[in-house]
PDB file of N, CA and C in Angstrom:
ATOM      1  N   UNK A   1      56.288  58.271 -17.564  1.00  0.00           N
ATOM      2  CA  UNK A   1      55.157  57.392 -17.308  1.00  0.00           C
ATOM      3  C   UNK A   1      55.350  56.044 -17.994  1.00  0.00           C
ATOM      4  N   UNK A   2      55.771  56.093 -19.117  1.00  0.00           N
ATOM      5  CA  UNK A   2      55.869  55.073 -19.860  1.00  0.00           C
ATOM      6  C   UNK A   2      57.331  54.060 -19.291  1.00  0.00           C
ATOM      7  N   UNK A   3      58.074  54.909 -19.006  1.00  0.00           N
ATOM      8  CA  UNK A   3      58.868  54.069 -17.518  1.00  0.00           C
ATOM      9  C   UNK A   3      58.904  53.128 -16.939  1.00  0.00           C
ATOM     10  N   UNK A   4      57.607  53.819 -16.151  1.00  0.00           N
ATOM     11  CA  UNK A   4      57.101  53.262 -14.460  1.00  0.00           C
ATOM     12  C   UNK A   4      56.674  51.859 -15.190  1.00  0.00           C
ATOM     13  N   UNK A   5      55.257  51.906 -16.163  1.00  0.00           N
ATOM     14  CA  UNK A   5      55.054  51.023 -17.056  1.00  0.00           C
ATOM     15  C   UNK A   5      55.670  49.748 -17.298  1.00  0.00           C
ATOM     16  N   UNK A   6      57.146  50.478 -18.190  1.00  0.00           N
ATOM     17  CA  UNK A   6      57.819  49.250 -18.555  1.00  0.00           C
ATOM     18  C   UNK A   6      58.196  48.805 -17.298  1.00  0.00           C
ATOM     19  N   UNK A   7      58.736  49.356 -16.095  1.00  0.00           N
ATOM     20  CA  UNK A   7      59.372  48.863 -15.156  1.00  0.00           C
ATOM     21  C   UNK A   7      58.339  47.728 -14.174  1.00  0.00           C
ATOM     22  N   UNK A   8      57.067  48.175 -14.001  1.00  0.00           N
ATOM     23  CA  UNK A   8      56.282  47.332 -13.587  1.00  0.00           C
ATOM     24  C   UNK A   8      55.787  46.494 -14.706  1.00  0.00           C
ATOM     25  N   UNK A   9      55.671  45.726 -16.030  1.00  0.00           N
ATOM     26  CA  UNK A   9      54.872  45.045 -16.440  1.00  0.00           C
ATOM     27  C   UNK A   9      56.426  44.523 -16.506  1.00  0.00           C
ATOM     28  N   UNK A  10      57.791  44.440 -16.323  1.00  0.00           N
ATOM     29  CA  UNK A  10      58.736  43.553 -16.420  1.00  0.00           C
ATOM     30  C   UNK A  10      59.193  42.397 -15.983  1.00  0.00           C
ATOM     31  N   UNK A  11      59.300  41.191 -16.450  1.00  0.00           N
ATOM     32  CA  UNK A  11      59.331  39.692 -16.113  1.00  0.00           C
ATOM     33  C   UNK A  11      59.813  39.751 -15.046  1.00  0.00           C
ATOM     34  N   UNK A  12      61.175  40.674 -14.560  1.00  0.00           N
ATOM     35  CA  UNK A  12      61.922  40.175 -13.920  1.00  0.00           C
ATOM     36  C   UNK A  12      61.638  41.458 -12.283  1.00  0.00           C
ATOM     37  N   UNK A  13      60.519  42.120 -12.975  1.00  0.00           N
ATOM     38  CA  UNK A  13      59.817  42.569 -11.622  1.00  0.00           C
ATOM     39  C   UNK A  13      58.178  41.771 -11.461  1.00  0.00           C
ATOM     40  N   UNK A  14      57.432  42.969 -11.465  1.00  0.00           N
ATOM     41  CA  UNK A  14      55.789  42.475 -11.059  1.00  0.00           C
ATOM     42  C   UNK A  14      55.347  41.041 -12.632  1.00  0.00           C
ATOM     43  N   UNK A  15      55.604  41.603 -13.573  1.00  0.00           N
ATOM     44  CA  UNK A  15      55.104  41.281 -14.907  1.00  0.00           C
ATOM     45  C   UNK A  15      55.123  39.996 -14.785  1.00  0.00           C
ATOM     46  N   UNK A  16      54.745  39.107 -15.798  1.00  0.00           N
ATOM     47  CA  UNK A  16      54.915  37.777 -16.012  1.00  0.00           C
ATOM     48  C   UNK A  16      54.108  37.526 -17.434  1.00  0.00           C
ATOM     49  N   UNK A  17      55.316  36.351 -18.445  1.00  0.00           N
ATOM     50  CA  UNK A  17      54.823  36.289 -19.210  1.00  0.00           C
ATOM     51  C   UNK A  17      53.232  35.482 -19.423  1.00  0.00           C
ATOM     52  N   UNK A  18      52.158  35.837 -19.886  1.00  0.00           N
ATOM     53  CA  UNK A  18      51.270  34.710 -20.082  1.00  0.00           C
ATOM     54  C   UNK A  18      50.769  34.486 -21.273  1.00  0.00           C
ATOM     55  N   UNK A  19      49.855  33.537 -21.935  1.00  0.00           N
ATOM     56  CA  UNK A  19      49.275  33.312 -23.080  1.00  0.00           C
ATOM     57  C   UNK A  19      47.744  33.866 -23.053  1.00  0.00           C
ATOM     58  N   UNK A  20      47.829  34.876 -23.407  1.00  0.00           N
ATOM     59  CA  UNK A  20      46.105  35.484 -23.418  1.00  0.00           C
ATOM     60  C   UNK A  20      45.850  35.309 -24.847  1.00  0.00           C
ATOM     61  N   UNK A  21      44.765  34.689 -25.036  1.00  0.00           N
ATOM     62  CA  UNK A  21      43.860  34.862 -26.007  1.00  0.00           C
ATOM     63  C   UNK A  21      44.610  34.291 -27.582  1.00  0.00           C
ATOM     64  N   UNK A  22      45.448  33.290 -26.970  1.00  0.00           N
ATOM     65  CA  UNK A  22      46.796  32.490 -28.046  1.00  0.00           C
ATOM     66  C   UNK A  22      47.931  33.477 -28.674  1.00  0.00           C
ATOM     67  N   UNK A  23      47.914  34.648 -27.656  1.00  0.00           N
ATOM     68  CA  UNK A  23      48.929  35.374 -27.850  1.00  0.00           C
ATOM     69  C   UNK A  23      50.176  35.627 -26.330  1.00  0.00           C
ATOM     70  N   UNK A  24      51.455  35.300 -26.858  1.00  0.00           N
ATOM     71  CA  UNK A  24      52.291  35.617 -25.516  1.00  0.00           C
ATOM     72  C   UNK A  24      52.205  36.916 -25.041  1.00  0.00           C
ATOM     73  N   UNK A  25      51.894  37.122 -23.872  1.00  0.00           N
ATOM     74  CA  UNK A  25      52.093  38.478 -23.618  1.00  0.00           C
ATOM     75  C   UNK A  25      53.026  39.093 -22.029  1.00  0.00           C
ATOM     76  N   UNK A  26      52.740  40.259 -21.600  1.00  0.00           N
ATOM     77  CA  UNK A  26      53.621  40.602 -20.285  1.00  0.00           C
ATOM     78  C   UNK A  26      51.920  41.095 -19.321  1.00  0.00           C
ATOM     79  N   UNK A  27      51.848  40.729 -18.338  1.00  0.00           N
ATOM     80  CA  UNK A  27      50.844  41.119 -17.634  1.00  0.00           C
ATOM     81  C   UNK A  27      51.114  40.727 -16.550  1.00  0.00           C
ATOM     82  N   UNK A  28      50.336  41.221 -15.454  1.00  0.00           N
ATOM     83  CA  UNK A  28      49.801  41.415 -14.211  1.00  0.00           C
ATOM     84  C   UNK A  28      48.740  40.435 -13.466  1.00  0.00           C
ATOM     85  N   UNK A  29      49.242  39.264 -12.926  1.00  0.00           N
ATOM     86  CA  UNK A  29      47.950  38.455 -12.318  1.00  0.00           C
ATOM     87  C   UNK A  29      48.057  38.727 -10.871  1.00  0.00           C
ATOM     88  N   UNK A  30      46.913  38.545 -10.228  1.00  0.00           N
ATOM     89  CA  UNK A  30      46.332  38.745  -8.894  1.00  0.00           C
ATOM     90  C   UNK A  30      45.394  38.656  -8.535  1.00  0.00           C
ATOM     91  N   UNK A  31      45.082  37.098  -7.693  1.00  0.00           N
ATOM     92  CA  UNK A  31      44.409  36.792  -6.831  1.00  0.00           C
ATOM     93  C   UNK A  31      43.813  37.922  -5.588  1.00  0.00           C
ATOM     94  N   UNK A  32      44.821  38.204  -5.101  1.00  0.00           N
ATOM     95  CA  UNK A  32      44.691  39.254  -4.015  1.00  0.00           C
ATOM     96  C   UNK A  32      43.933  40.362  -4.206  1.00  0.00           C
ATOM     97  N   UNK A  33      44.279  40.733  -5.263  1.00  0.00           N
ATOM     98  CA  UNK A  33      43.576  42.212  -6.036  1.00  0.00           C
ATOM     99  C   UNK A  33      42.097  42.117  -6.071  1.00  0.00           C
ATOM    100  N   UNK A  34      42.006  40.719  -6.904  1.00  0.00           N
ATOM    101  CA  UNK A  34      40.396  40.382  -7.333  1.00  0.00           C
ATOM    102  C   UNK A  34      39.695  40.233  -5.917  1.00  0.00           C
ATOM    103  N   UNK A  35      40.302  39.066  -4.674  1.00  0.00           N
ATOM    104  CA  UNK A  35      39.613  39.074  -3.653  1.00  0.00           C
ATOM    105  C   UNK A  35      39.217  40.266  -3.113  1.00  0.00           C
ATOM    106  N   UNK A  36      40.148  41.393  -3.209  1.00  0.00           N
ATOM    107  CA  UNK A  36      39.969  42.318  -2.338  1.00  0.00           C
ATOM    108  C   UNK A  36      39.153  43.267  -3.043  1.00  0.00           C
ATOM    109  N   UNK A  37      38.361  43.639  -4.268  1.00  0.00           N
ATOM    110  CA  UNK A  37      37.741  43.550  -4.632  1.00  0.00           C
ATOM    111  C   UNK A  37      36.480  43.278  -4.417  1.00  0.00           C
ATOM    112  N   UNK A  38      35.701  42.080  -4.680  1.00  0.00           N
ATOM    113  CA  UNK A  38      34.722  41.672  -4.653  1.00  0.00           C
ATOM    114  C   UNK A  38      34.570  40.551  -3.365  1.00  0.00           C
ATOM    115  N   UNK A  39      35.513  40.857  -2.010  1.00  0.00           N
ATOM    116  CA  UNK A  39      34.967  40.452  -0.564  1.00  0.00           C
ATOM    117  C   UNK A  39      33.304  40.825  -0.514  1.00  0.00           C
ATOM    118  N   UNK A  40      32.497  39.588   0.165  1.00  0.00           N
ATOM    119  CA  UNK A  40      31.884  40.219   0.761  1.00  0.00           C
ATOM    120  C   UNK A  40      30.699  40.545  -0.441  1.00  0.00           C
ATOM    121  N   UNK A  41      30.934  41.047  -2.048  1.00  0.00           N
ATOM    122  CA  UNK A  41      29.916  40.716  -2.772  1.00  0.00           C
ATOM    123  C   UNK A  41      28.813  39.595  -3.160  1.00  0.00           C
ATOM    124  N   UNK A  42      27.859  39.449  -2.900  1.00  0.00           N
ATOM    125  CA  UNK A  42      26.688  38.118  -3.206  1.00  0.00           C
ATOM    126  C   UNK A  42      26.497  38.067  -4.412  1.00  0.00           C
ATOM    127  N   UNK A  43      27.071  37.637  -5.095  1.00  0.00           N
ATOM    128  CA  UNK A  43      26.062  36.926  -6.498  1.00  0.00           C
ATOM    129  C   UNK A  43      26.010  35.664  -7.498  1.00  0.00           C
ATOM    130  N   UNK A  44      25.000  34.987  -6.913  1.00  0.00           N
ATOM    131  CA  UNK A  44      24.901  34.028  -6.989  1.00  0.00           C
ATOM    132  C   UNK A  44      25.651  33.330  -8.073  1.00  0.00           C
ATOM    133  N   UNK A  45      25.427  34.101  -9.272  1.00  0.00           N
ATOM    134  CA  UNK A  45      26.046  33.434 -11.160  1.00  0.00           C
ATOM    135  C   UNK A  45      27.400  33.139 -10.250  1.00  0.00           C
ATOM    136  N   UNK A  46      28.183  34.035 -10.048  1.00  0.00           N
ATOM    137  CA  UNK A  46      29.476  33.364  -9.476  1.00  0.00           C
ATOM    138  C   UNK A  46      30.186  33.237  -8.278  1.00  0.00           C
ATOM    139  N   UNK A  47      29.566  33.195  -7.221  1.00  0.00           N
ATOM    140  CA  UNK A  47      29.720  32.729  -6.277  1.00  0.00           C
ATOM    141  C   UNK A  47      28.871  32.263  -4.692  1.00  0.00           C
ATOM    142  N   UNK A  48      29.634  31.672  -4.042  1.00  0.00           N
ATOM    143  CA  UNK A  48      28.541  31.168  -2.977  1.00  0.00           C
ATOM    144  C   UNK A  48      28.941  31.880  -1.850  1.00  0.00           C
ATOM    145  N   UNK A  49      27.936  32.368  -0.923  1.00  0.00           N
ATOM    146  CA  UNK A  49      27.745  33.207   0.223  1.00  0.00           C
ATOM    147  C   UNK A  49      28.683  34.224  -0.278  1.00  0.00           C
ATOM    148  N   UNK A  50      28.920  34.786  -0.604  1.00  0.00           N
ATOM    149  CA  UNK A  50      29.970  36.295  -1.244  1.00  0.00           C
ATOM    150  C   UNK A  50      31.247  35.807  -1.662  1.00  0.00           C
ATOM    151  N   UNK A  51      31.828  34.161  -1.561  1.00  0.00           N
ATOM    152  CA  UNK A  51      33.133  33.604  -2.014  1.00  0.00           C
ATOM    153  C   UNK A  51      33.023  33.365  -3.601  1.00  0.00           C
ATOM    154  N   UNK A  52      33.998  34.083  -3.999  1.00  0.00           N
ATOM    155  CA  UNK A  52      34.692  33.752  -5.689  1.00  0.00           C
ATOM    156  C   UNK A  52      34.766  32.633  -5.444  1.00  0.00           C
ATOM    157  N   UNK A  53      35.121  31.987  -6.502  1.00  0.00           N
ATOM    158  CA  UNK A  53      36.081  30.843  -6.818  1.00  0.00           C
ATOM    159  C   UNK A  53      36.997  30.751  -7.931  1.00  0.00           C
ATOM    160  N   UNK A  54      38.308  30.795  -7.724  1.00  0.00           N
ATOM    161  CA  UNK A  54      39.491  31.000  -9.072  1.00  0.00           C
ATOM    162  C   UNK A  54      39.059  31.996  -9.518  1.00  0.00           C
ATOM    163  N   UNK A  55      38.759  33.098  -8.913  1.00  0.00           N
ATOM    164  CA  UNK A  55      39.336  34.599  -9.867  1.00  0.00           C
ATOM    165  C   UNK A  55      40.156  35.490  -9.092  1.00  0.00           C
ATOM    166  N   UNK A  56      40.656  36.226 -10.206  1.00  0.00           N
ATOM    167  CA  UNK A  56      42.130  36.896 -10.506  1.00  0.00           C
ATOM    168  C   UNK A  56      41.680  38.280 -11.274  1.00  0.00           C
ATOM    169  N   UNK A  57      42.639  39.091 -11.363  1.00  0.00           N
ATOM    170  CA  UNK A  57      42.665  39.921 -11.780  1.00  0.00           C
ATOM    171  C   UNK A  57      44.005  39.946 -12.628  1.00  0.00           C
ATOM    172  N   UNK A  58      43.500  40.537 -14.416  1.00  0.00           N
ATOM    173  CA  UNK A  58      44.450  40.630 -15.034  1.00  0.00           C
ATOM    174  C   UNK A  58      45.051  41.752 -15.983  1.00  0.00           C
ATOM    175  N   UNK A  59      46.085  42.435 -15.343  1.00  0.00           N
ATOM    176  CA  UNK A  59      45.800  43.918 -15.664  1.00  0.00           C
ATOM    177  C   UNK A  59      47.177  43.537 -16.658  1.00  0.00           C
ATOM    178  N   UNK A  60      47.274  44.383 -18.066  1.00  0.00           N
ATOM    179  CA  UNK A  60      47.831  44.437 -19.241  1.00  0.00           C
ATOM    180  C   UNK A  60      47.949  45.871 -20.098  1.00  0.00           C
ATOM    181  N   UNK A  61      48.904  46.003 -20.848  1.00  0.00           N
ATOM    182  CA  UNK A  61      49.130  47.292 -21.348  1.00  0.00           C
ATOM    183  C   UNK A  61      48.044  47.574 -22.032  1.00  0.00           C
ATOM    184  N   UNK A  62      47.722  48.691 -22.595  1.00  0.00           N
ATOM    185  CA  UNK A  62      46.372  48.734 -23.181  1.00  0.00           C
ATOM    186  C   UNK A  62      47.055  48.790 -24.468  1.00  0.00           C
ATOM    187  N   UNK A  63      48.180  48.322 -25.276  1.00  0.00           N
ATOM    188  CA  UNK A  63      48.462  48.011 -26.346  1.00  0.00           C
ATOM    189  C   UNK A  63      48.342  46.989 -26.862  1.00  0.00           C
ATOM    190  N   UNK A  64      48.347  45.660 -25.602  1.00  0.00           N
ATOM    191  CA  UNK A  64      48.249  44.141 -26.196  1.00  0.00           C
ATOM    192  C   UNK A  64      46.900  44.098 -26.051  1.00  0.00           C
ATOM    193  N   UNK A  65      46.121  44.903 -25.520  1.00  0.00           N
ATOM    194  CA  UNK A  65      44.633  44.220 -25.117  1.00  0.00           C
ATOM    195  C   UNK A  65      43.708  44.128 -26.489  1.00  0.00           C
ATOM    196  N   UNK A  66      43.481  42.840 -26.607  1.00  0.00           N
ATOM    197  CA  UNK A  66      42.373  42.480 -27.964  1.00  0.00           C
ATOM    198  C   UNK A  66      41.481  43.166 -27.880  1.00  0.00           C
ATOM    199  N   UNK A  67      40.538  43.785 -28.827  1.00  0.00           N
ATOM    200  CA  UNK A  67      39.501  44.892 -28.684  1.00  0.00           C
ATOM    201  C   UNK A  67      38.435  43.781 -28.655  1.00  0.00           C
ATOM    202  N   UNK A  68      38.566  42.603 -28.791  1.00  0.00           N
ATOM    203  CA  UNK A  68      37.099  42.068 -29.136  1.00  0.00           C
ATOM    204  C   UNK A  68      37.042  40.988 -27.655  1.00  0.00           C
ATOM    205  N   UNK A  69      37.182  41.673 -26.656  1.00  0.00           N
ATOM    206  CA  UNK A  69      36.824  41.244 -25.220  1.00  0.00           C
ATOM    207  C   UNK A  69      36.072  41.950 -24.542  1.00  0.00           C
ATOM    208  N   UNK A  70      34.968  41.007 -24.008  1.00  0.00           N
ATOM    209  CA  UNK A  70      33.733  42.553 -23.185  1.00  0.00           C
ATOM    210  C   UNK A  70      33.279  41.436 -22.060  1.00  0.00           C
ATOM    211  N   UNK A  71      32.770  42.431 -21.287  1.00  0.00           N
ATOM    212  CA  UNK A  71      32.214  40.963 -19.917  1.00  0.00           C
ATOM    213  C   UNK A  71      31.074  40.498 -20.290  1.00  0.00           C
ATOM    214  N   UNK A  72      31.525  39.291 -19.750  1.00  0.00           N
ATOM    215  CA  UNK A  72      30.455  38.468 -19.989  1.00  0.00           C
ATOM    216  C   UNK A  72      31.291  37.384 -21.118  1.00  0.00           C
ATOM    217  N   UNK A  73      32.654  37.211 -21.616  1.00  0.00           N
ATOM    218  CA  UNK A  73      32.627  36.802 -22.739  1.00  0.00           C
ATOM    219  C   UNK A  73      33.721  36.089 -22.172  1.00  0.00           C
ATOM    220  N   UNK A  74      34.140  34.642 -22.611  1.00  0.00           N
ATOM    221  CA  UNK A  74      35.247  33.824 -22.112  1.00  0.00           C
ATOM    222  C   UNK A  74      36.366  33.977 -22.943  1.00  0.00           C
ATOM    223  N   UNK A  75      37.325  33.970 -21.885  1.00  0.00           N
ATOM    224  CA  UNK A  75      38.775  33.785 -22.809  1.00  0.00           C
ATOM    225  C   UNK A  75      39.714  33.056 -22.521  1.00  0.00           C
ATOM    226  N   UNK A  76      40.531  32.707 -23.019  1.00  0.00           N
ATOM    227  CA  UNK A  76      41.862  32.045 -22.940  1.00  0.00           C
ATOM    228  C   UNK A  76      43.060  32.417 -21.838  1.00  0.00           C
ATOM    229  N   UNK A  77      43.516  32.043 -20.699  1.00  0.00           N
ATOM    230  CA  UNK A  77      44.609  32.083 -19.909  1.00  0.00           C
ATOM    231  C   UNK A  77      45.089  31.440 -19.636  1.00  0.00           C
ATOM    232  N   UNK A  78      46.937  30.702 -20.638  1.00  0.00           N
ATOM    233  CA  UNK A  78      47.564  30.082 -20.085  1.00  0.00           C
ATOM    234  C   UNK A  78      46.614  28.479 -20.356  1.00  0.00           C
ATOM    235  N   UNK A  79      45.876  28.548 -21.465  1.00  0.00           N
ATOM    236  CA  UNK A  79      45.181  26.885 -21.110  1.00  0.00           C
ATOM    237  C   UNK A  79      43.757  26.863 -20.461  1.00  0.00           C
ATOM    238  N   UNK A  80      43.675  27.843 -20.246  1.00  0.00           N
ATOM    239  CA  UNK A  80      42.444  27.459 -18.794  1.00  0.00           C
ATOM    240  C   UNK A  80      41.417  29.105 -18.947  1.00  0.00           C
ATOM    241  N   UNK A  81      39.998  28.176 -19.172  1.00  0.00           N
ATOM    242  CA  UNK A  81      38.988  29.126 -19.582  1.00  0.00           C
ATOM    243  C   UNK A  81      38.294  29.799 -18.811  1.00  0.00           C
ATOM    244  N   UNK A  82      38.307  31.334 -18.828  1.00  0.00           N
ATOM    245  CA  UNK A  82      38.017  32.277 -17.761  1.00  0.00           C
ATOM    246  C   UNK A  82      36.678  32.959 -18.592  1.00  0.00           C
ATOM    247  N   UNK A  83      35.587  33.268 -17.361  1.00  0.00           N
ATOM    248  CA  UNK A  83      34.595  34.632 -18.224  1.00  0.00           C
ATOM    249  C   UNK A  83      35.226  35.574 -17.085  1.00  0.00           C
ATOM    250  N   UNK A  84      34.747  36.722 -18.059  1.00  0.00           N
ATOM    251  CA  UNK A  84      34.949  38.186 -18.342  1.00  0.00           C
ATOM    252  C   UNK A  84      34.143  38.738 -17.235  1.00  0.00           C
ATOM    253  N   UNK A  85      34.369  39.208 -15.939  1.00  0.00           N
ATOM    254  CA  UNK A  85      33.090  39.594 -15.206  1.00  0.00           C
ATOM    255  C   UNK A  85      33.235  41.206 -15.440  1.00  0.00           C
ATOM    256  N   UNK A  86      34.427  41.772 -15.351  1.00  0.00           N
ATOM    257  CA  UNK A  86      34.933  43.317 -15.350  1.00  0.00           C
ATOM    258  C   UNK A  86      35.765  43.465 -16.265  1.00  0.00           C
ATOM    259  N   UNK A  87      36.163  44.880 -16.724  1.00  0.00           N
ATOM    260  CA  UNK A  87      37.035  45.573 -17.621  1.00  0.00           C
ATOM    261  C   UNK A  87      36.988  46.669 -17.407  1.00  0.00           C
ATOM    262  N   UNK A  88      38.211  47.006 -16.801  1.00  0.00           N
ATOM    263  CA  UNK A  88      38.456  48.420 -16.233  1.00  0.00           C
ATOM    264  C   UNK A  88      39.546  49.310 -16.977  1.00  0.00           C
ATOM    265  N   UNK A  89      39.022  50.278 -17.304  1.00  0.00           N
ATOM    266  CA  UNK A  89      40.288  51.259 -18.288  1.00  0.00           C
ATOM    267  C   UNK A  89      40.940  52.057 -17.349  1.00  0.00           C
ATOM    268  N   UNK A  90      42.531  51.720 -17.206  1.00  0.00           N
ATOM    269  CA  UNK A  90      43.189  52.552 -16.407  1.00  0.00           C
ATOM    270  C   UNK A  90      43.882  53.559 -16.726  1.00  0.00           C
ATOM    271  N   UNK A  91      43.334  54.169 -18.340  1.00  0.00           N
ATOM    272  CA  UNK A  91      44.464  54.813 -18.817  1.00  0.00           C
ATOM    273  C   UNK A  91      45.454  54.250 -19.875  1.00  0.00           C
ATOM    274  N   UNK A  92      46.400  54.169 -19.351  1.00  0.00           N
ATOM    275  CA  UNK A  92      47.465  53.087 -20.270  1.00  0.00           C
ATOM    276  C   UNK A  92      47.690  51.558 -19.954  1.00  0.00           C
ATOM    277  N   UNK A  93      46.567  51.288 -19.255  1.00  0.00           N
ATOM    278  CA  UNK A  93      46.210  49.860 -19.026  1.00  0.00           C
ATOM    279  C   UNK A  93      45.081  49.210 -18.593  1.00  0.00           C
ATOM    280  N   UNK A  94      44.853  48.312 -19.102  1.00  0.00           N
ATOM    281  CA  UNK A  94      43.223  47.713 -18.441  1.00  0.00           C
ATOM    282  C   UNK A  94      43.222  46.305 -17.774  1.00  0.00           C
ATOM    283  N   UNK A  95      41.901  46.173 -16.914  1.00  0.00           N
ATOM    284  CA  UNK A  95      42.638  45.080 -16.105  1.00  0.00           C
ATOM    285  C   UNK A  95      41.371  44.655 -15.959  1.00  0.00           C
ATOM    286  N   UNK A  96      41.577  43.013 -16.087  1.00  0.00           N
ATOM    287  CA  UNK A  96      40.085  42.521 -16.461  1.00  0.00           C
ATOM    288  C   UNK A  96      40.204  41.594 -14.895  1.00  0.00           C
ATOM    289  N   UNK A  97      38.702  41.655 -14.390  1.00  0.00           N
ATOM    290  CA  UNK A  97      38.190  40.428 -13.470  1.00  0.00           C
ATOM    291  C   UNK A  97      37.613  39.148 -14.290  1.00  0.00           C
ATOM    292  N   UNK A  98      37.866  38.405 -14.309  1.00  0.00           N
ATOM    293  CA  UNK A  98      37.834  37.044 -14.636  1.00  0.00           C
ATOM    294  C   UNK A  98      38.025  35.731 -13.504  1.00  0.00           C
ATOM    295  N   UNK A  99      36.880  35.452 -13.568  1.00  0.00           N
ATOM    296  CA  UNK A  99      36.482  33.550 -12.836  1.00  0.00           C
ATOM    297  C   UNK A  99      36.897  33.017 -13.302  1.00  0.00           C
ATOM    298  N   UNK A 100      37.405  31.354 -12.925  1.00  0.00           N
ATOM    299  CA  UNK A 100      37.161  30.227 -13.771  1.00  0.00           C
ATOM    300  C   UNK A 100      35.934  30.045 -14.131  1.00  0.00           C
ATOM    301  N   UNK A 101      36.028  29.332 -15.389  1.00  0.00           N
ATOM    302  CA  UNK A 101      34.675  29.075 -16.412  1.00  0.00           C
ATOM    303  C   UNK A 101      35.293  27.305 -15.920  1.00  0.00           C
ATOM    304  N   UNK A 102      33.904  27.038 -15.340  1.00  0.00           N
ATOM    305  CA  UNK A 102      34.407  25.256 -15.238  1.00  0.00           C
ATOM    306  C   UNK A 102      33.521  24.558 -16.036  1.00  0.00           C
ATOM    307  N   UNK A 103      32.820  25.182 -17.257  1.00  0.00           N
ATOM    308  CA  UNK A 103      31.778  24.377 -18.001  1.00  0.00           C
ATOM    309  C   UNK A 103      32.774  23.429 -18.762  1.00  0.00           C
TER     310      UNK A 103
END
């Protein structure tokens, strides 16, 4: 299991390095994931007629994940400030929904 893991969170497969939370790390971004997701959901705080705007989904080992992240709470990606809408425990990884924060 721990394998499959390394083999998917690897740079030079799915993985990619990013800066979460002023730390380098290996994770999982996806647009696609998040759209497909929350198609078609209404709510107003973040979006118009059921459309997101700039969110992603960011799924990470559950070893790098900072414990002091919960929804609702903004964080750091790469430069650019995201809130917290979801946090999903997958086991040996969790994978957060996050908007752009354009305040």
């Amino acid at each position: 299991m721990d394998e499959d893991l390394d083999l998917l969170f690897d740079p030079d497969e799915i993985g990619e390095k990013v800066t979460f939370e002023g730390k380098e790390i290996i994770a999982i971004k996806s647009s696609e994931e998040f759209n497909k997701k929350y198609e078609g959901k209404n709510n107003d705080r973040y979006s118009e007629a059921g459309i997101y705007h700039g969110g992603i989904t960011l799924s990470m080992k559950k070893e790098v994940f900072p414990g002091d992240v919960y929804i609702n709470s903004t964080v750091n990606l790469n430069d650019e400030s995201y809130e917290v809408i979801d946090i999903e425990d997958k086991g040996n990884t969790i994978r957060l929904s996050l908007i752009s924060n354009y305040k």
